[in-house]
Protein backbone atom coordinates (compact mmCIF):
# COMPACT_ATOMS: atom_id res chain seq x y z
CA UNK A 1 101.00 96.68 115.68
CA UNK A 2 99.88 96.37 112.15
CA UNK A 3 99.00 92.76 111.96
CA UNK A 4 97.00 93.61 115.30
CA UNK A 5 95.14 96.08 113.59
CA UNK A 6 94.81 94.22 110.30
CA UNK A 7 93.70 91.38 112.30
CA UNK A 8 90.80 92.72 114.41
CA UNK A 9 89.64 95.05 111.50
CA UNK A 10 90.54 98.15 113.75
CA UNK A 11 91.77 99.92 110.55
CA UNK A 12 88.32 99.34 108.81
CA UNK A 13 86.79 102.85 107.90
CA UNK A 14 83.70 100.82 106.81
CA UNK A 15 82.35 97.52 107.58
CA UNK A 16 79.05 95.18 107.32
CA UNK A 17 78.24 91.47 108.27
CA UNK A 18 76.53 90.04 105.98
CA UNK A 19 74.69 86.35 105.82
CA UNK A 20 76.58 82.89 105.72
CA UNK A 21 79.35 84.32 107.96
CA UNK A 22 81.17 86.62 105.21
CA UNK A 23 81.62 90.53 106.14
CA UNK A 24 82.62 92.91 103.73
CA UNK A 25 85.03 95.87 104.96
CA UNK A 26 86.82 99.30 103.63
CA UNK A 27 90.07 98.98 105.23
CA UNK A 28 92.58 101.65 104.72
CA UNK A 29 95.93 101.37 105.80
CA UNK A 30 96.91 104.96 105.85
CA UNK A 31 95.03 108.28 105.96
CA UNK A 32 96.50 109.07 102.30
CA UNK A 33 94.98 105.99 100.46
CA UNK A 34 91.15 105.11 99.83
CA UNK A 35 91.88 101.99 101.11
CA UNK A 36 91.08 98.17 99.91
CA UNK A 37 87.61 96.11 99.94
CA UNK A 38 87.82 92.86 101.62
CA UNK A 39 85.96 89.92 101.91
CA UNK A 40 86.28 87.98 105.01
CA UNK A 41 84.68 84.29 106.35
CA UNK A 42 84.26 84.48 109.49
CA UNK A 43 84.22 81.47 111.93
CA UNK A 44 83.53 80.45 115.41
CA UNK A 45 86.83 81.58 116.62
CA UNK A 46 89.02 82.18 113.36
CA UNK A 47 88.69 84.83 110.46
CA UNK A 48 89.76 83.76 106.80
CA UNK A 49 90.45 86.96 104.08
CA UNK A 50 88.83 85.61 100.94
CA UNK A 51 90.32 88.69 98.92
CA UNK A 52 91.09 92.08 98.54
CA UNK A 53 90.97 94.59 95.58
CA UNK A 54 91.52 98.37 95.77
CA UNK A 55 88.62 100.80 96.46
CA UNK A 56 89.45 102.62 93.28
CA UNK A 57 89.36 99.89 91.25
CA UNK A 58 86.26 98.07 91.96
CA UNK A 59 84.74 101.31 92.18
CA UNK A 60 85.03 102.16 88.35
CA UNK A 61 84.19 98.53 87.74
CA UNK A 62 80.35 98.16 89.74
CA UNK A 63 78.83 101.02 87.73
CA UNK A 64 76.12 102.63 90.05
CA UNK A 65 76.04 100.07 92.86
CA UNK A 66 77.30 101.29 96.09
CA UNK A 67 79.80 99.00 98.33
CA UNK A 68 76.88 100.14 101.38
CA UNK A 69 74.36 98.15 99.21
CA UNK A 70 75.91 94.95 99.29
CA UNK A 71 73.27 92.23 100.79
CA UNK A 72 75.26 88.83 100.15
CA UNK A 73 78.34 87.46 98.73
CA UNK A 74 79.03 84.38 97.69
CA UNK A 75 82.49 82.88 96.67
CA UNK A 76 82.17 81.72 92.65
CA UNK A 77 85.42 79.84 92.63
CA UNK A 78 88.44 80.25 94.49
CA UNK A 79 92.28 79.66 93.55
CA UNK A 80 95.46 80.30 95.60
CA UNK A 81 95.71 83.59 95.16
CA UNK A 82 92.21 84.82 94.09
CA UNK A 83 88.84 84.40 94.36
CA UNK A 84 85.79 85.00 92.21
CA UNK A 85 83.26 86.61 93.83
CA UNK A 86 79.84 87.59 93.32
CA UNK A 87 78.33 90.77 94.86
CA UNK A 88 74.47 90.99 95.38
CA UNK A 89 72.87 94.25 95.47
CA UNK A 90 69.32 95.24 95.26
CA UNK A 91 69.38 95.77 91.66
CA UNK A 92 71.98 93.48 90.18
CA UNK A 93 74.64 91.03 91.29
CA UNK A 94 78.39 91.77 90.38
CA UNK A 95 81.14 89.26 89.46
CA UNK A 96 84.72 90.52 90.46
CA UNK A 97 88.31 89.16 91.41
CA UNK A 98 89.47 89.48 94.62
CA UNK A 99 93.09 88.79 95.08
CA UNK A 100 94.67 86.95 98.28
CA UNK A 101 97.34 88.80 100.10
């Protein structure tokens, strides 16, 4: 049931496409947790995770910005288990490690 879930984004307590195929999402596993921020390429009929990092976290780390305020992403480099990617908000574009699961 979990992988289910995970897989369709049914657990996602927030979530917004955004341009070039990516969509970010606020997935939280249990009621008890804030939950993780993912970035996910989407395709015609597949879904790739590009990363994850913990609400908390990334939170203390992007200052002001809100995770609703994201307008684009865009994947800086990638390794096998990260990636470095940028966040674009109105007012300033964020660099930060997402980590593959």
């Amino acid at each position: 049931m979990g992988i289910v879930i995970t897989g369709f984004g049914m657990d996602a307590t927030f979530r917004k496409e955004l341009p070039d195929h990516y969509r970010i999402q606020l997935s939280a596993k249990s009621p008890m947790v804030r939950g993780d921020v993912e970035i996910i390429k989407t395709y015609v009929v597949a879904e790739r995770l590009e990363g994850s990092v913990s609400y908390i976290e990334m939170r203390d780390n992007i200052g002001t910005a809100k995770l609703e305020d994201v307008q684009s992403v865009q994947v800086v480099q990638s390794w096998r288990d990260s990636s470095r990617i940028a966040l674009q908000f109105p007012d300033t574009t964020v660099q930060y490690t997402f980590f593959k699961k």
